[in-house]
Protein backbone atom coordinates (compact mmCIF):
# COMPACT_ATOMS: atom_id res chain seq x y z
CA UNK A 1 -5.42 190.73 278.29
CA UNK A 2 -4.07 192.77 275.91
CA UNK A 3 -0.30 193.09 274.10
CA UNK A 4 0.85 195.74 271.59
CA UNK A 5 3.24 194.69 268.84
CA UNK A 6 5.88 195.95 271.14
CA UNK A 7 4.80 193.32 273.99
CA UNK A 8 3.31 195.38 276.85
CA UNK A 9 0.77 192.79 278.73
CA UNK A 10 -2.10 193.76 280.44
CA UNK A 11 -4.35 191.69 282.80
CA UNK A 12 -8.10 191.85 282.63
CA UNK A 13 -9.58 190.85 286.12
CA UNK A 14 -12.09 193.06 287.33
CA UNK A 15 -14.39 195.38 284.41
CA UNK A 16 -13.84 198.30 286.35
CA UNK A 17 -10.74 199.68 287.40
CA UNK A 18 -7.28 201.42 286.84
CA UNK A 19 -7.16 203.31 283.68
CA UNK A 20 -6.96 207.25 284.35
CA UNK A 21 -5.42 209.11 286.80
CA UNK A 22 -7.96 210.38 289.28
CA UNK A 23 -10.26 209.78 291.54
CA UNK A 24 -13.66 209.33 291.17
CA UNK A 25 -15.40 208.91 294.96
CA UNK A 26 -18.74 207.25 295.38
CA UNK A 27 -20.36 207.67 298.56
CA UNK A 28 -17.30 208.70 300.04
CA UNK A 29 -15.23 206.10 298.92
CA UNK A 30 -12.20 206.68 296.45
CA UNK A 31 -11.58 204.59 293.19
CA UNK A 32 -7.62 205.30 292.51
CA UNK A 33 -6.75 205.23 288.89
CA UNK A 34 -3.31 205.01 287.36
CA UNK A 35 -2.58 205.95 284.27
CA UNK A 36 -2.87 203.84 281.32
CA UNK A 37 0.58 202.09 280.24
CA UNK A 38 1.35 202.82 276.46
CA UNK A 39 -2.34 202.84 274.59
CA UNK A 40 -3.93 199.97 276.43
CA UNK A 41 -6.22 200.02 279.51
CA UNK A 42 -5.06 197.85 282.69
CA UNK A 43 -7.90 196.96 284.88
CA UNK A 44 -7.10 196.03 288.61
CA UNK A 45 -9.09 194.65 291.40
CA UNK A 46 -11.71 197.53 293.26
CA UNK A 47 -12.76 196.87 296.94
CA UNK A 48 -15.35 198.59 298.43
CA UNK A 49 -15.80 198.95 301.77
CA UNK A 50 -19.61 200.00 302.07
CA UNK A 51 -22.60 198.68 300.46
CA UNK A 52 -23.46 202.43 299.93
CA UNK A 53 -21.65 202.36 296.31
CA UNK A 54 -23.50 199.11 295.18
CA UNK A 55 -26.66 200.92 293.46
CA UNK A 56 -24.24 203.42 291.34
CA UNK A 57 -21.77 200.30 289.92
CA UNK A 58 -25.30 198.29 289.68
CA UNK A 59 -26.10 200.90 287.13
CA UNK A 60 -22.87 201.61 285.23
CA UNK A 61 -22.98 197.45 284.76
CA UNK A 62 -26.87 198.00 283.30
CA UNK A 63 -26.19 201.33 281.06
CA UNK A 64 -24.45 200.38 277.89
CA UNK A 65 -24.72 203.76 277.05
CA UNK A 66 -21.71 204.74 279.40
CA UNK A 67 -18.94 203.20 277.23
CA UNK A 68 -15.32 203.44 276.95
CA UNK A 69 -13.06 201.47 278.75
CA UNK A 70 -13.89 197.87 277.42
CA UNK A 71 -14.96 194.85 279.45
CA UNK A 72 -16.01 191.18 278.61
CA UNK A 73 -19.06 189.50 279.81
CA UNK A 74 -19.87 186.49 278.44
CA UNK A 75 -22.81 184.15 279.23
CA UNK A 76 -22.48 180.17 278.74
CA UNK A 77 -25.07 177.85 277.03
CA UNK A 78 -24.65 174.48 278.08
CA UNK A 79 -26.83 170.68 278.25
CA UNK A 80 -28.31 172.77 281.53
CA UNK A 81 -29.61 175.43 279.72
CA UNK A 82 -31.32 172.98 276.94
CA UNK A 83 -28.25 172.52 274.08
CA UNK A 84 -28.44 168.34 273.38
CA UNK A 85 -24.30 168.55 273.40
CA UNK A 86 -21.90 170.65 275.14
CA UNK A 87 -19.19 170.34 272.15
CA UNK A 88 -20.54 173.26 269.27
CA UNK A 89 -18.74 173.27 266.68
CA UNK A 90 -21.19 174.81 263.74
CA UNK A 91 -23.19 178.30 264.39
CA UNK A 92 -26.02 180.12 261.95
CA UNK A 93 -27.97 183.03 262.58
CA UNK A 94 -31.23 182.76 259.67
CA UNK A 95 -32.88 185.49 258.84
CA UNK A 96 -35.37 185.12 261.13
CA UNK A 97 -33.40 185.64 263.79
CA UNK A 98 -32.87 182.43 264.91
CA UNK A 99 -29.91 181.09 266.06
CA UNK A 100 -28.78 177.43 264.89
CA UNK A 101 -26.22 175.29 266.20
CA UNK A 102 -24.74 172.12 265.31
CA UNK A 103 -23.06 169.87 268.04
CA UNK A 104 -21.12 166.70 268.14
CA UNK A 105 -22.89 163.34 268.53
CA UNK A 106 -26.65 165.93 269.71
CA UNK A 107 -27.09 166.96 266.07
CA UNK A 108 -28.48 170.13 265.83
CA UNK A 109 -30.45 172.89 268.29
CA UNK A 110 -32.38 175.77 267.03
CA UNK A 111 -32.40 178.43 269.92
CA UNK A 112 -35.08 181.58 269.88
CA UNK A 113 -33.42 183.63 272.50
CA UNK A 114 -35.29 181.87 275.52
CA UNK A 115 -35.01 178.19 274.52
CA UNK A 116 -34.03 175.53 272.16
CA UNK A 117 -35.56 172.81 270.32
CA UNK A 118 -33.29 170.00 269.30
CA UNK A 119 -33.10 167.93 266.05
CA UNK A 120 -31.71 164.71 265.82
CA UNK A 121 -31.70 161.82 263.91
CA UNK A 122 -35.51 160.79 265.59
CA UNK A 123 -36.41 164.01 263.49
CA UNK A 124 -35.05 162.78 260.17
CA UNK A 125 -31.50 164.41 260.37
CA UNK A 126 -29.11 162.61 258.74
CA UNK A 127 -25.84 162.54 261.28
CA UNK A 128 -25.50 163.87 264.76
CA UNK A 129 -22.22 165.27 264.71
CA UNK A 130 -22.57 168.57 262.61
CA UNK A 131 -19.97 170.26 261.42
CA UNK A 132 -21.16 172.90 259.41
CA UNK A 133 -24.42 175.42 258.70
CA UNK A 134 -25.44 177.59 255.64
CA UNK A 135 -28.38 179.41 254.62
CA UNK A 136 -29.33 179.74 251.48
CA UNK A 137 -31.40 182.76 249.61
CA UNK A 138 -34.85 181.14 249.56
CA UNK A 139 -34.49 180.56 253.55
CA UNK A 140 -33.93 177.11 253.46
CA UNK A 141 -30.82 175.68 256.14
CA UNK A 142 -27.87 173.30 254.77
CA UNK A 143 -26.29 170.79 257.21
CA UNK A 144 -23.05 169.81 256.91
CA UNK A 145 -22.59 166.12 259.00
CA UNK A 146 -21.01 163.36 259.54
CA UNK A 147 -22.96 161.15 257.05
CA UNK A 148 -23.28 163.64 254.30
CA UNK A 149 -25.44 166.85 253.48
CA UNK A 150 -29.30 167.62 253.87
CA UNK A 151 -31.64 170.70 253.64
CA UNK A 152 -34.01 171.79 255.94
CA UNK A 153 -36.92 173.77 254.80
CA UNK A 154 -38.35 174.73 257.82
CA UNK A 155 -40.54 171.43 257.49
CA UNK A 156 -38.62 168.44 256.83
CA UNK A 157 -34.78 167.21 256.07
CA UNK A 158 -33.80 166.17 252.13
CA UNK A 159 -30.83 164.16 252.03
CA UNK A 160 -28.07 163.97 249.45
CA UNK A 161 -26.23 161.37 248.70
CA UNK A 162 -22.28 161.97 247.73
CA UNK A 163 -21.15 159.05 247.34
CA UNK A 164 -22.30 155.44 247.40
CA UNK A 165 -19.58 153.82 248.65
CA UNK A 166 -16.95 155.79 250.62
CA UNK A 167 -17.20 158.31 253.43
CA UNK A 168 -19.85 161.49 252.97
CA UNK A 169 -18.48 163.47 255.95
CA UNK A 170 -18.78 167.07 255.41
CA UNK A 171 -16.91 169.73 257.17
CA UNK A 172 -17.07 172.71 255.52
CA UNK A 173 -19.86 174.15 252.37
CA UNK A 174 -20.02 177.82 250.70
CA UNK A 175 -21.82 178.90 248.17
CA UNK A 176 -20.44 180.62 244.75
CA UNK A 177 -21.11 183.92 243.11
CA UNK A 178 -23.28 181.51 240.98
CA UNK A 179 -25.31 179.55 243.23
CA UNK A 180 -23.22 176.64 243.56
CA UNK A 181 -22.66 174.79 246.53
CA UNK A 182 -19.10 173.89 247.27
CA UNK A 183 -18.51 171.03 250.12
CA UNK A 184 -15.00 169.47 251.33
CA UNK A 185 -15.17 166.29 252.74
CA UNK A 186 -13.57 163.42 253.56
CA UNK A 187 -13.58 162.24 249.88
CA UNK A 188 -12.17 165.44 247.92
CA UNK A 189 -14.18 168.11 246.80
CA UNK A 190 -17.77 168.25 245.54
CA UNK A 191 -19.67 170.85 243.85
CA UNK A 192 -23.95 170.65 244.11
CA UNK A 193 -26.31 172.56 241.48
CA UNK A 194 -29.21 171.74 240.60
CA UNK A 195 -29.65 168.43 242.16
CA UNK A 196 -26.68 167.96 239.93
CA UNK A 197 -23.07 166.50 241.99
CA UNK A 198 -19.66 167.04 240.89
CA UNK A 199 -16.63 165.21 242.49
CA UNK A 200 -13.07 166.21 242.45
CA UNK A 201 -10.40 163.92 243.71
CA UNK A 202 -7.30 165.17 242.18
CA UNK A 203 -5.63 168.50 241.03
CA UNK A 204 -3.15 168.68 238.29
CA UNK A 205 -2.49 164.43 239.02
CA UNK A 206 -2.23 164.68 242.62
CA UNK A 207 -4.98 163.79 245.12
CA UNK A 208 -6.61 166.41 247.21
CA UNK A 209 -6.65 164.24 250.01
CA UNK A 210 -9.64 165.04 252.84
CA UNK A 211 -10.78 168.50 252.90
CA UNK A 212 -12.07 170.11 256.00
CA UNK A 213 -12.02 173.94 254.96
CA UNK A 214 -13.75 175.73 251.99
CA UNK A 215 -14.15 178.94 250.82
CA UNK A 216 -15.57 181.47 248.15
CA UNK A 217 -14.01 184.88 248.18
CA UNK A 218 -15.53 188.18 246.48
CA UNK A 219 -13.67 188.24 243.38
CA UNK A 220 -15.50 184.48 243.24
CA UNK A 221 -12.48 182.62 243.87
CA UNK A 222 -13.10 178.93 245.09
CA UNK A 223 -10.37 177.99 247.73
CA UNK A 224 -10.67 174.70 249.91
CA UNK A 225 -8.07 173.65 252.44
CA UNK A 226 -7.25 170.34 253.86
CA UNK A 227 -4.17 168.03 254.58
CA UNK A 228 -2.40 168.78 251.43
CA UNK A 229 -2.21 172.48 251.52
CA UNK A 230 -4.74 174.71 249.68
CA UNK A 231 -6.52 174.32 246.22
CA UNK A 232 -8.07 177.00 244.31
CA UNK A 233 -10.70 177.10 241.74
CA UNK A 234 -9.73 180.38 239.64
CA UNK A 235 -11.79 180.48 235.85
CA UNK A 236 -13.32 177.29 236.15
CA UNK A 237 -9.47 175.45 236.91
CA UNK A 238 -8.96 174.19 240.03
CA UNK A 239 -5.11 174.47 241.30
CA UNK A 240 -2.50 173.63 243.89
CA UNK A 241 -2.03 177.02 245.57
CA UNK A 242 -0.33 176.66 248.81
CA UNK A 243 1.25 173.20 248.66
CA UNK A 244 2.42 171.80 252.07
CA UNK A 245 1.26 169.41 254.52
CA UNK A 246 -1.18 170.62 257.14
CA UNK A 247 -4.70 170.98 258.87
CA UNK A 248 -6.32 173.64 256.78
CA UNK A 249 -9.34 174.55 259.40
CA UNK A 250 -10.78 177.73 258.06
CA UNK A 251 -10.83 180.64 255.46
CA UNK A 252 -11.67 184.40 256.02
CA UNK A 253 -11.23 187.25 253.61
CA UNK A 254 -10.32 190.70 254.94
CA UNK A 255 -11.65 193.92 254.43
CA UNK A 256 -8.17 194.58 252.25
CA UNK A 257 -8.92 191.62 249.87
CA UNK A 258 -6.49 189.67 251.77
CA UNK A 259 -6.65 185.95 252.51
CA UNK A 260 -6.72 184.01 255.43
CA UNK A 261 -6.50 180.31 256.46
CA UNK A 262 -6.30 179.40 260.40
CA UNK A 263 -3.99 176.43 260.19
CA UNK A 264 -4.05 174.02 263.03
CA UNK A 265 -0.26 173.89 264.42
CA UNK A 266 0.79 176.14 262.05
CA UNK A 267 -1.17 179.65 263.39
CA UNK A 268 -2.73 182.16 260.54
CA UNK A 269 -1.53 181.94 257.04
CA UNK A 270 -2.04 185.28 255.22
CA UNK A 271 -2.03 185.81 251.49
CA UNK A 272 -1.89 188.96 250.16
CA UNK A 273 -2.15 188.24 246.17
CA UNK A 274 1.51 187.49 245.87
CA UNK A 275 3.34 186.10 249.11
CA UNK A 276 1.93 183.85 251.87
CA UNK A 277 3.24 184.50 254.66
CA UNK A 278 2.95 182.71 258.48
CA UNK A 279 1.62 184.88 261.58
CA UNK A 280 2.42 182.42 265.08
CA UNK A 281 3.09 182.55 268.87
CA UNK A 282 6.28 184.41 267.60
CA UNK A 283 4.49 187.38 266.24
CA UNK A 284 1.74 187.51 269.43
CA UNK A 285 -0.59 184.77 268.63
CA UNK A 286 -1.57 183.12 272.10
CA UNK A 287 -1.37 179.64 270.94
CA UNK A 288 -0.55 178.00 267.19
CA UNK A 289 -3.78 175.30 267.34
CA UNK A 290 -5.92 177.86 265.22
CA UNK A 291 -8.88 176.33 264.70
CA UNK A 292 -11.58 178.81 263.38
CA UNK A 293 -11.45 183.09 261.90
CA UNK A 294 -14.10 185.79 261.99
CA UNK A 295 -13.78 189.17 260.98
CA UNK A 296 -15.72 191.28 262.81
CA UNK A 297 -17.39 194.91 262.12
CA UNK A 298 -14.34 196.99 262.95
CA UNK A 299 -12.10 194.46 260.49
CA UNK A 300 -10.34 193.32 263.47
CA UNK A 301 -10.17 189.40 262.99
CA UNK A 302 -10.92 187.11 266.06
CA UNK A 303 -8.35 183.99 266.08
CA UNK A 304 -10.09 180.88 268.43
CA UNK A 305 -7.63 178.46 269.35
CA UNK A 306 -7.96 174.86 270.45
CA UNK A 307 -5.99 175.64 273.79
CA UNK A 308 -5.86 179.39 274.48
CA UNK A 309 -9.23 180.55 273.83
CA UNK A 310 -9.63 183.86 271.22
CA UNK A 311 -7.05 186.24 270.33
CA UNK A 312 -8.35 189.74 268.10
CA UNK A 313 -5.81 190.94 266.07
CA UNK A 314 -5.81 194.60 265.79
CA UNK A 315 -4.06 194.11 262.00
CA UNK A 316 -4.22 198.08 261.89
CA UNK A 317 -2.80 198.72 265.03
CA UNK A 318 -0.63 196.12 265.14
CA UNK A 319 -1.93 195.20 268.53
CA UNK A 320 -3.89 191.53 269.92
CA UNK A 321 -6.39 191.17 273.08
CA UNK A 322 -6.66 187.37 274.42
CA UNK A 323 -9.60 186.15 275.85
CA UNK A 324 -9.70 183.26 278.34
CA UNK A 325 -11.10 181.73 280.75
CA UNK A 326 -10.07 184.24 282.98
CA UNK A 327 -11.86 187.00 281.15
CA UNK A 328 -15.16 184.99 281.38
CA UNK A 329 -15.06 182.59 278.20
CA UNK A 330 -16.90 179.32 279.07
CA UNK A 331 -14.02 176.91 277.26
CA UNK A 332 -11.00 177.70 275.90
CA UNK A 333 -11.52 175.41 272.89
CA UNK A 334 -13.20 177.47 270.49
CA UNK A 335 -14.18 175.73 267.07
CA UNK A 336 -16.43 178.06 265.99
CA UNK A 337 -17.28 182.57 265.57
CA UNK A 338 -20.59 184.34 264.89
CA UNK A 339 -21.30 187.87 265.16
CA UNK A 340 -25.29 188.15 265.17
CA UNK A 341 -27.42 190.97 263.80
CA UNK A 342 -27.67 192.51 267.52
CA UNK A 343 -23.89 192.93 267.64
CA UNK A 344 -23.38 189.95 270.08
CA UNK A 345 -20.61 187.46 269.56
CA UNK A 346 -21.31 183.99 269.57
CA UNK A 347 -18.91 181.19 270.44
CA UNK A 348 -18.90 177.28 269.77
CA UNK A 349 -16.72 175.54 272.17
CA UNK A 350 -15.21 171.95 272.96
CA UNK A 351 -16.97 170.95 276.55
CA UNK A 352 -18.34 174.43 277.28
CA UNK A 353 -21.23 174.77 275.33
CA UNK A 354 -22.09 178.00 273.36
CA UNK A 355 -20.45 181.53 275.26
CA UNK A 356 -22.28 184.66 274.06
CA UNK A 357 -20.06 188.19 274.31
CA UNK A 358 -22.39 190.77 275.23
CA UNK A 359 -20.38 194.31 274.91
CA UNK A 360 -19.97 196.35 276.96
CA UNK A 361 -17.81 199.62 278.21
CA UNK A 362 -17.38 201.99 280.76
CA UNK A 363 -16.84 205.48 280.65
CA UNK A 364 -15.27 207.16 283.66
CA UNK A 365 -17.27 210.97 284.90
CA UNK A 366 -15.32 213.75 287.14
CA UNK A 367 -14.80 217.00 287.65
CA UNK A 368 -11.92 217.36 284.94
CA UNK A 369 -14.72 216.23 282.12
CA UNK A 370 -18.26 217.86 283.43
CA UNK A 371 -19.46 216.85 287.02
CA UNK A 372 -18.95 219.65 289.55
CA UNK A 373 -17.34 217.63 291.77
CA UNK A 374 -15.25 214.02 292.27
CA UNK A 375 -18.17 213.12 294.81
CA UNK A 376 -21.19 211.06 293.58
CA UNK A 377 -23.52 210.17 296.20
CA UNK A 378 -26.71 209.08 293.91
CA UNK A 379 -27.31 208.17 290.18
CA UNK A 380 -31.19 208.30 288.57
CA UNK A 381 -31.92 207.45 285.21
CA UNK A 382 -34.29 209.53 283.56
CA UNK A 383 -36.43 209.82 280.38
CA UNK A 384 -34.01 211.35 278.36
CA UNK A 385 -30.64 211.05 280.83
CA UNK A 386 -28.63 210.55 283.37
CA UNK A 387 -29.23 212.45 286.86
CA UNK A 388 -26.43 212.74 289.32
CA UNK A 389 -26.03 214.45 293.04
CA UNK A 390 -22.77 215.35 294.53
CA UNK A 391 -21.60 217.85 297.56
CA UNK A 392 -22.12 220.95 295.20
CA UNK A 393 -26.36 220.00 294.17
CA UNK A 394 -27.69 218.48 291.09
CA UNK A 395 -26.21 217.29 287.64
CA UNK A 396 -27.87 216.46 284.39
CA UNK A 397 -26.26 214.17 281.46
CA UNK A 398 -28.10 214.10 278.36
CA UNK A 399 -25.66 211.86 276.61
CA UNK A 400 -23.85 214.72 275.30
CA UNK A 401 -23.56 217.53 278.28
CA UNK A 402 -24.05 218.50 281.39
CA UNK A 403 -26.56 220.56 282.95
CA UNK A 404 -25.67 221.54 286.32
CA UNK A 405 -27.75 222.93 289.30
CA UNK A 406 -26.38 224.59 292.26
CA UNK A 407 -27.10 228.34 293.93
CA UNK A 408 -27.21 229.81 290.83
CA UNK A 409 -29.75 227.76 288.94
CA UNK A 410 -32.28 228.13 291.41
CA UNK A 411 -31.39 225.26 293.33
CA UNK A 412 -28.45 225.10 296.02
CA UNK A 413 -24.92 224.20 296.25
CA UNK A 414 -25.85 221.66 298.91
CA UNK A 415 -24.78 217.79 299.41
CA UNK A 416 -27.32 215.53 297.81
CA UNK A 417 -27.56 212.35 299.28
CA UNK A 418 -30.44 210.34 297.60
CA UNK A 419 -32.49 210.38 294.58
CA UNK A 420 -35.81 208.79 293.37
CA UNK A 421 -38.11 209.58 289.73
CA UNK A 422 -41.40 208.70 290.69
CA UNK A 423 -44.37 208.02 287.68
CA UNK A 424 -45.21 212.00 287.27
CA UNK A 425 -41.97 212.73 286.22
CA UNK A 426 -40.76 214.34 289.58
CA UNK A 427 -37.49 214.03 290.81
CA UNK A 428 -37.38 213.62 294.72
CA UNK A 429 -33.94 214.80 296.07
CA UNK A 430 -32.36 213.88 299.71
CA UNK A 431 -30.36 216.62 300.99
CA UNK A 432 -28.12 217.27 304.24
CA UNK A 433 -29.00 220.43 305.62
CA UNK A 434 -31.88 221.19 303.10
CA UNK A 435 -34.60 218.69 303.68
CA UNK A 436 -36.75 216.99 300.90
CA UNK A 437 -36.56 218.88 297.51
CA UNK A 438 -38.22 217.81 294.41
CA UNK A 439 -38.00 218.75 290.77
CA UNK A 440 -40.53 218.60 288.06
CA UNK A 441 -38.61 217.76 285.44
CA UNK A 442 -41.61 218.17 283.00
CA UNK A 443 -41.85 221.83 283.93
CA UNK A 444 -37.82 222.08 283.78
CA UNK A 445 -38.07 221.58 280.05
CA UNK A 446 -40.98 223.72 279.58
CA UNK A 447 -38.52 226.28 281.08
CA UNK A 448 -40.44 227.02 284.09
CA UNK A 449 -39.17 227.09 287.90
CA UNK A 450 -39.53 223.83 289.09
CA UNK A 451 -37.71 223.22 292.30
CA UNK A 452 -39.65 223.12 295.44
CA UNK A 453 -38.26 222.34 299.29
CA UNK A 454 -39.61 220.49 302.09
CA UNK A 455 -38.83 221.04 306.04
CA UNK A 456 -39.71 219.79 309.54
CA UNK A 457 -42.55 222.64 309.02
CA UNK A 458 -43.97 220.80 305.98
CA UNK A 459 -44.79 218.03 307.95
């Protein structure tokens, strides 16, 4: 659902539904729009009451092309589907195109679109709960565990050692402007170069406490969050920046140069070089457990919560959209964001696995914006668009226009009930009343006559 700043809600059932007012009729059956309340898109439930319209919403669902109003689909990756652990709390994309993800007590799966392969501790990881992944510039992958740090070269796992007495859990690692790698653990702070390991346990005298966020934004700006509020390392000088009690969980930057720290309890803690400042339930978030940030593409930053799933915050507009359950997410309890290279969303969940976000829109056709009519009897895709029939002939979308083809085109303003593209390139058309027609469609764009009509007398 959606809710403006001003607090209109909107429920997200059914991808297809009430957002314009008209009627688009499929086969003879209406789809009643109402208008859209202030700027957001409500989407009710749609019966149908003849199998008749199945083929045309079967192809809106498979034609990303056709995008406006926006839906969620989400698919789940779970144990069933081959992940060693249905808790995710760690997710990587390599340049490869893999995608990696690191689970809680099933260390770590590596998944190539169609299945995974599994590393554990029989392989040589170090710990099986994995709370973090990085990739560094020669290609090699950094794993943030339980039981300290390793890197994985494609080949085999080399281990580093923190500390030798004391806790090496890591739950968070970034990389500097100069190469260095930056981990918060349970022990403090540590910095890696080189083979070379720095530890930080206090800030100006007092103890940074157990660290699970960390951080390094463009300017080069170290920041690592944890129980005692938030440190930054600014010229080399580490120091207190945000001091209060809490569950620092994660750091994003925006587009703006702004920065900001989900804080579990507490919601989203912005700082815009001057004041911090608190965004919670009372300003829209769905829930205060924030437990991971991404900022995606169009700068809008996705929120996921322990208890309420993801919220997007529209910072420009003003505006947030909350996912759930109900929309299709596989768990509400989202510890983890990734937007891949192929513009998918990836999300790593408590007890549901990995949920992928597919997009996906619709974009509603009449006769107010280029069809000749509110009847569609038969979709077709073609090589280079979209073919339609209604009670008035023939319509062609290229993506951009219409092309349509009734009486005066050399066709007939006749209802057109069916429609099939066979391997020549000829485009067989059901009428009532007219018989059989068919259209070479190769011709058509030669700019020759290409329609043709079949009778009883043909046979």
């Amino acid at each position: 659902m959606e809710k403006s700043a001003g607090g209109g809600v909107q429920n997200f059932k059914v991808c297809l539904g009430k957002f314009v007012k008209t009627s688009l009729i499929l086969i003879g059956i209406p789809f009643n729009f109402a208008p859209p309340f202030r700027k957001f898109q409500t989407f009710g439930k749609v019966s149908f009451t003849s199998m008749k319209a199945l083929p045309f919403l079967l192809f809106l669902l498979a034609n990303a092309s056709l995008l406006l109003a926006q839906s969620w689909r989400f698919e789940q990756y779970s144990v069933a589907e081959g992940l060693p652990q249905s808790q995710v709390f760690a997710l990587l994309q390599d340049r490869r195109g893999y995608l990696w993800l690191g689970t809680q007590g099933g260390g770590l799966a590596r998944f190539d679109g169609k299945s995974f392969r599994r590393f554990s501790q029989k392989d040589d990881l170090q710990g099986s709960y994995v709370n973090a992944l990085l990739e560094d510039e020669a290609g090699n992958i950094w794993i943030a565990t339980n039981k300290g740090v390793s890197r994985f070269d494609g080949r085999r796992f080399e281990h580093f050692e923190l500390l030798k007495n004391g806790s090496n859990a890591v739950f968070a690692f970034t990389f500097d402007i100069t190469g260095t790698l930056w981990l918060a653990g349970d022990a403090g702070i540590f910095s890696l170069k080189n083979d070379s390991i720095i530890h930080v346990t206090h800030v100006a005298g007092q103890a940074v406490g157990k660290l699970t966020a960390i951080f390094c934004d463009r300017s080069g700006n170290v920041w690592a969050g944890g129980g005692e509020g938030i440190f930054k390392l600014e010229n080399g000088i580490w120091r207190h920046a945000w001091k209060r009690r809490a569950e620092v969980l994660s750091f994003v930057e925006t587009a703006d140069g702004q920065l900001l720290a989900g804080i579990f309890h507490l919601g989203v803690l912005r700082f815009d070089g001057k004041t911090w400042t608190i965004l919670n339930k009372n300003q829209g978030l769905p829930s205060n457990k924030v437990q991971c940030l991404w900022q995606a593409p169009d700068s809008k930053i996705w929120v996921g919560t322990q208890d309420a799933g993801i919220c997007i915050w529209d910072r420009a507009a003003g505006s947030f959209t909350y996912l759930t359950e109900q929309q299709g997410l596989c768990n509400a309890n989202i510890h983890a964001i990734l937007g891949d290279r192929w513009s998918n969303v990836w999300l790593g969940t408590s007890g549901g696995g990995a949920c992928r976000y597919r997009p996906g829109r619709f974009e509603h056709f009449d006769a107010g914006n280029g069809l000749r009519s509110q009847f569609a009897y038969a979709v077709c895709k073609g090589d280079s668009g979209i073919w339609f029939t209604s009670d008035r002939g023939l319509s062609f979308y290229n993506y951009q226009t219409f092309r349509h083809f009734g009486a005066e085109e050399g066709f007939a303003d006749v209802k057109c009930r069916a429609l099939h593209l066979d391997r020549r390139g000829r485009l067989w058309i059901g009428t009532e009343g007219r018989g059989l027609a068919v259209l070479d469609t190769k011709t058509l764009a030669a700019g020759g006559s290409a329609f043709r009509f079949f009778s009883k007398r043909d046979g």
